[in-house]
Protein backbone atom coordinates (compact mmCIF):
# COMPACT_ATOMS: atom_id res chain seq x y z
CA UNK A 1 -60.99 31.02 49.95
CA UNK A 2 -64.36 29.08 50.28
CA UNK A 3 -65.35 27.86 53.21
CA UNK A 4 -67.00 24.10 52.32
CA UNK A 5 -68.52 21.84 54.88
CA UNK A 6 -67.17 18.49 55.77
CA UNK A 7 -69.28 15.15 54.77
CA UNK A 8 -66.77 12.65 54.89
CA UNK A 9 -63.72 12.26 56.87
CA UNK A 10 -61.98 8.69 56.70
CA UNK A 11 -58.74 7.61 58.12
CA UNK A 12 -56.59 4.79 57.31
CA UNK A 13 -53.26 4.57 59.09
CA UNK A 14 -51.83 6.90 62.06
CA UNK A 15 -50.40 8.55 59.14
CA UNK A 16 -53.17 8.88 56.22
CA UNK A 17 -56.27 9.90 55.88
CA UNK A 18 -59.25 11.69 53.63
CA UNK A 19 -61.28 14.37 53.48
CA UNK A 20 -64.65 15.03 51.39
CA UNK A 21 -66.54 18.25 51.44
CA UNK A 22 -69.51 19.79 49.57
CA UNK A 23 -68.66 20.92 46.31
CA UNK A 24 -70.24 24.46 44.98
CA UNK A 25 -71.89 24.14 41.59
CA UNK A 26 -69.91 26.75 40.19
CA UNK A 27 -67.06 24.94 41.36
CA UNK A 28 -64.52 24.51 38.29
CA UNK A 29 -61.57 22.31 38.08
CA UNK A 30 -59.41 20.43 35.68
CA UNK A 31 -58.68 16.88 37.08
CA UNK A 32 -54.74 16.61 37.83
CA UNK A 33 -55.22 20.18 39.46
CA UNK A 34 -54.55 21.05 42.85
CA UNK A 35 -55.62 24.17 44.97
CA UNK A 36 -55.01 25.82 48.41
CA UNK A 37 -56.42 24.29 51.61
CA UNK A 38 -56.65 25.75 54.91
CA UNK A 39 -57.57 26.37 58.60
CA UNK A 40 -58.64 28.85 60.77
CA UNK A 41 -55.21 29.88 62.60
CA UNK A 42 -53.26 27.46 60.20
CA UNK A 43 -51.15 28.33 56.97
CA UNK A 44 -52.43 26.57 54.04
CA UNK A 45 -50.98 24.11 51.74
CA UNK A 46 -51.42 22.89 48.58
CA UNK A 47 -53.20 19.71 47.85
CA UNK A 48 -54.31 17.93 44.83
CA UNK A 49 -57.52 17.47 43.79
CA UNK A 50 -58.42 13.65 44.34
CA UNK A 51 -62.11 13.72 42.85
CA UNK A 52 -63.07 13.76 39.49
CA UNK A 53 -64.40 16.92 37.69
CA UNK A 54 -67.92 15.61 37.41
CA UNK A 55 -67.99 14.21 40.94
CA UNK A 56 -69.98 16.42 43.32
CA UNK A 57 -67.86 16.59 46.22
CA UNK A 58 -64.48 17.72 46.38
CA UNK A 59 -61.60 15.22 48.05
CA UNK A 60 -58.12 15.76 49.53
CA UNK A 61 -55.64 12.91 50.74
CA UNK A 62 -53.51 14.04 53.54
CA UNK A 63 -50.28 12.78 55.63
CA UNK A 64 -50.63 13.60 59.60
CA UNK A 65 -47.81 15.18 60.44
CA UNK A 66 -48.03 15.65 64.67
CA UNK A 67 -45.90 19.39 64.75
CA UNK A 68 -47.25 20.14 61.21
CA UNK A 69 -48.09 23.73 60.95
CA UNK A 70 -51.99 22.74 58.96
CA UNK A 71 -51.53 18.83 59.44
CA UNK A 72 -51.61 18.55 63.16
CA UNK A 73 -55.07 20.61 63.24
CA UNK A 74 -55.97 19.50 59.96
CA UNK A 75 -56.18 15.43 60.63
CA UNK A 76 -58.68 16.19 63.48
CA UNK A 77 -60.96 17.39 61.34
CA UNK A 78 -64.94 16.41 61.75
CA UNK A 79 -67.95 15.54 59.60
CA UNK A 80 -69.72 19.36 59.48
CA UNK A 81 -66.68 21.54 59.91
CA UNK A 82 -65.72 24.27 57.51
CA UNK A 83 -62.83 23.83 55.62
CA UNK A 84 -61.15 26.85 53.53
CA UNK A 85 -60.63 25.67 50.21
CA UNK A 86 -58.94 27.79 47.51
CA UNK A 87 -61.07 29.10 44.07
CA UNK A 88 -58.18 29.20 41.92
CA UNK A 89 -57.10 25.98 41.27
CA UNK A 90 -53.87 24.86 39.06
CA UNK A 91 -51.15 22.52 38.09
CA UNK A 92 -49.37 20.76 35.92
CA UNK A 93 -50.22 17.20 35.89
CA UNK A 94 -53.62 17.60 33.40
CA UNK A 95 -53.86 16.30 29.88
CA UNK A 96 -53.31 19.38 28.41
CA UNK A 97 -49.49 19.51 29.02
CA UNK A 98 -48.35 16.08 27.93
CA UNK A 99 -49.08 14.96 24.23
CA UNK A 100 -51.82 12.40 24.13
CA UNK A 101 -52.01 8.80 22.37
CA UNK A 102 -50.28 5.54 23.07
CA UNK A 103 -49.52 4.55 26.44
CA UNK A 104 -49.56 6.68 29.52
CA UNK A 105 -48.10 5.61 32.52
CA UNK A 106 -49.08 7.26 35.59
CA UNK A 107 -46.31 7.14 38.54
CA UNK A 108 -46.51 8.53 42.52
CA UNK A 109 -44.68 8.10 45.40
CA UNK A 110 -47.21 8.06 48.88
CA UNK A 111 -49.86 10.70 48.71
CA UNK A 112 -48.25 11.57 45.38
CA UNK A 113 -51.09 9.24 44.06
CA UNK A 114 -53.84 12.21 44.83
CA UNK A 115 -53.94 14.06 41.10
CA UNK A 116 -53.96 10.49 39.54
CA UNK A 117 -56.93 9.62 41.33
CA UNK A 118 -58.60 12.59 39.66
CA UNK A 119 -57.60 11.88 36.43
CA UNK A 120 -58.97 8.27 36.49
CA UNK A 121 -62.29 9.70 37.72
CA UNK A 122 -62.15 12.02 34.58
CA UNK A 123 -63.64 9.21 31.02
CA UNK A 124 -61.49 11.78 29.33
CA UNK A 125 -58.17 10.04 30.15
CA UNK A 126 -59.15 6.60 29.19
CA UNK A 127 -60.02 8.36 26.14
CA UNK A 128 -57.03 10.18 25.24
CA UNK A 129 -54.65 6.94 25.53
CA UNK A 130 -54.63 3.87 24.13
CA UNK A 131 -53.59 1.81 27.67
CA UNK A 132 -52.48 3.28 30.93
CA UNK A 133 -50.51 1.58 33.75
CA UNK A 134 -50.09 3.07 36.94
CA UNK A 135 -47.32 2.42 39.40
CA UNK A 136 -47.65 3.44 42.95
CA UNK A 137 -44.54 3.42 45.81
CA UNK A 138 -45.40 3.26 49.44
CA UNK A 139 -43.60 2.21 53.01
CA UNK A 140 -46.38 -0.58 54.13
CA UNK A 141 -49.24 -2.64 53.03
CA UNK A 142 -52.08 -0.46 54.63
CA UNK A 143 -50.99 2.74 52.75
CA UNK A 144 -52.10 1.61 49.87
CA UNK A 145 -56.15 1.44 52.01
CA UNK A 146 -57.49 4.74 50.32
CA UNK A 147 -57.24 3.90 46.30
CA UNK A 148 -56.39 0.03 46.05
CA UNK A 149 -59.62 -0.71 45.48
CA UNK A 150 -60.52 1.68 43.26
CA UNK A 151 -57.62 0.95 40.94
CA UNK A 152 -57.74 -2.84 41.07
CA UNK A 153 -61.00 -2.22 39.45
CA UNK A 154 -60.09 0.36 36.98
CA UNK A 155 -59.61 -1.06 33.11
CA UNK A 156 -55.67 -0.74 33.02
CA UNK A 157 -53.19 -2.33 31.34
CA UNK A 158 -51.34 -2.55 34.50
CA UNK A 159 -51.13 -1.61 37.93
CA UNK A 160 -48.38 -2.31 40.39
CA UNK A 161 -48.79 -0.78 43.58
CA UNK A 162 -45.13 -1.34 44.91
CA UNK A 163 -44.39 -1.24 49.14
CA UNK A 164 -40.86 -0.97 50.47
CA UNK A 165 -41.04 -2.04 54.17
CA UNK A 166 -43.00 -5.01 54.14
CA UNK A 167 -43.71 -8.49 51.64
CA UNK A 168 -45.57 -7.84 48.68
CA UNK A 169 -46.53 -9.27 45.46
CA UNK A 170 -44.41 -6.02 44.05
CA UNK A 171 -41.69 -5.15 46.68
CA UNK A 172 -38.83 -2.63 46.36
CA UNK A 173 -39.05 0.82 44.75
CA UNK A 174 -40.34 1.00 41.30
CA UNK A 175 -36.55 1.51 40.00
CA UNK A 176 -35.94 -1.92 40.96
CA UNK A 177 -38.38 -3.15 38.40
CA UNK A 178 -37.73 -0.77 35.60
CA UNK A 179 -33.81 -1.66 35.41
CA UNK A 180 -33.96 -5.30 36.71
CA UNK A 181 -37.32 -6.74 35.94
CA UNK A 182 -37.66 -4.51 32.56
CA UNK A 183 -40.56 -2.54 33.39
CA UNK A 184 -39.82 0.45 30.70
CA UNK A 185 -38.16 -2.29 28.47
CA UNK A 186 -38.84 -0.44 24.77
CA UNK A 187 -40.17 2.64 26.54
CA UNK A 188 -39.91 5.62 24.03
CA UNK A 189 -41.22 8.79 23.62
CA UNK A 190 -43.10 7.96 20.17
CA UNK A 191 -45.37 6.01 21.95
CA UNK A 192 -45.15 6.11 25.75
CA UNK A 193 -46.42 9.96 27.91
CA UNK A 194 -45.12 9.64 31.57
CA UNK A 195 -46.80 11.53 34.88
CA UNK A 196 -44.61 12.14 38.18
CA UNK A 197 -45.89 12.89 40.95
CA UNK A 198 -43.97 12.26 44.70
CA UNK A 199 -40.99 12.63 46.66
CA UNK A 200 -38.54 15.27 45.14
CA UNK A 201 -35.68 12.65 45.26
CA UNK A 202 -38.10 10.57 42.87
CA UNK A 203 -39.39 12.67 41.10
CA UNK A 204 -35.70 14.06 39.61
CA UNK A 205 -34.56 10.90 39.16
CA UNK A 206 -37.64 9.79 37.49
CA UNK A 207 -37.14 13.29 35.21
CA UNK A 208 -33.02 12.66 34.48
CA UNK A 209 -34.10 9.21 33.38
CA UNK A 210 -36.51 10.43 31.03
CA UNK A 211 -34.87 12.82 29.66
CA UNK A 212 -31.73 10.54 28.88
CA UNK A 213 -34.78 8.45 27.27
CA UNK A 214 -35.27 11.10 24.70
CA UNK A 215 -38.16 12.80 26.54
CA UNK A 216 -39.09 16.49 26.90
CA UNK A 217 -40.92 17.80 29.60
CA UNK A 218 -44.44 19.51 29.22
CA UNK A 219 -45.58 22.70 30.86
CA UNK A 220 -48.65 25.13 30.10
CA UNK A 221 -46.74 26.58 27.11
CA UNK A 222 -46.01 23.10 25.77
CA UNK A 223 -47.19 19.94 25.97
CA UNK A 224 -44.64 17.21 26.19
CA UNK A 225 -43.89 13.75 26.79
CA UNK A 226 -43.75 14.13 30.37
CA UNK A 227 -44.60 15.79 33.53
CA UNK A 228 -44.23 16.46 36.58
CA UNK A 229 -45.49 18.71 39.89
CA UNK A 230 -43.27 21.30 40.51
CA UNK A 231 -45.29 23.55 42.97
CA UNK A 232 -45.48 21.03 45.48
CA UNK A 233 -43.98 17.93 46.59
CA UNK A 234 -46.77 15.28 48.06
């Protein structure tokens, strides 16, 4: 583990918040990869990789959870504290296991967003697909704070950032608007690539749709036409 220095710390609800350290130049990553974080006196957990693989910081997005054995330390975190950040990082979700060309459509659940966010920082994506929407489920308005702007702003073919709790201009889960407003209408694996990243209750029934769809599922043996997280659930 390396032990980086805090420059940025940025919170957003009582339940979200972000965390930017100095970034090593012989600091490797793939974006979509995550690595292990840490504490002194805390376990550590996995978390994506939310900056891009040219950036020159590294970034985490983190849930507060109050009893949480690394959360409950790790949301009090200051500008110019060390933070223990794995060397080896890994993961699924990167271009390399899902087939590239056509339309990719990038879909998270809460802080399941995080490994997206590095993958739009990477001009390889855009590159590697002809148009890219990206769907994103929350509880409330303000959890959307951390990215919103940056992917309003992105050159997508679509995003819909969808909340449950509140009004929205997209409100329900993202289920609702695949089978009733016809999201995925002519969907197929010819010409659509699918990321999932979030809860594990979305993410399987994301995967059992898919696969219903025709779709196989890539790993680092095979790319496919979709993918998911398996090491960890954000």
């Amino acid at each position: 583990m390396l032990d980086l220095t805090v420059i940025e710390v940025e919170h957003y609800t009582d339940r979200l918040f972000r965390i930017r350290t100095e970034r090593p130049r012989s600091y490797r990553f793939t974006a979509g990869e995550f690595v292990m974080i840490g504490l002194p006196n805390a376990p550590s957990r996995a978390y994506s990789i939310t900056s891009g693989p040219y950036d020159d910081y590294l970034e985490f997005y983190s849930i507060k959870v109050q009893d949480g054995p690394l959360t409950s330390k790790l949301q009090h975190i200051k500008v110019g504290d060390q933070l223990k950040v794995g060397d080896k990082p890994t993961g699924t979700l990167t271009l390399s296991n899902v087939e590239l060309g056509g339309h990719l459509w990038l879909m998270a659940t809460g802080t399941g967003i995080a490994p997206f966010i590095s993958l739009l920082r990477d001009p390889e994506t855009f590159d590697s697909f002809d148009k890219i929407t990206v769907t994103w489920t929350v509880r409330t308005n303000k959890e959307l704070a951390a990215y919103n702007e940056f992917l309003s702003q992105l050159p997508l073919h679509k995003y819909m950032p969808t909340v449950t709790q509140e009004e929205s201009e997209y409100q329900g889960r993202i289920t609702y608007y695949i089978d009733d407003e016809h999201l995925w209408y002519g969907i197929n694996p010819q010409e659509d690539k699918v990321m999932l990243c979030g809860s594990i209750d979305f993410n399987n029934e994301m995967r059992d749709r898919l696969i219903s769809m025709g779709f196989n599922e890539g790993n680092k043996k095979q790319a496919g036409t979709f993918v998911q997280e398996k090491a960890f659930v954000s």
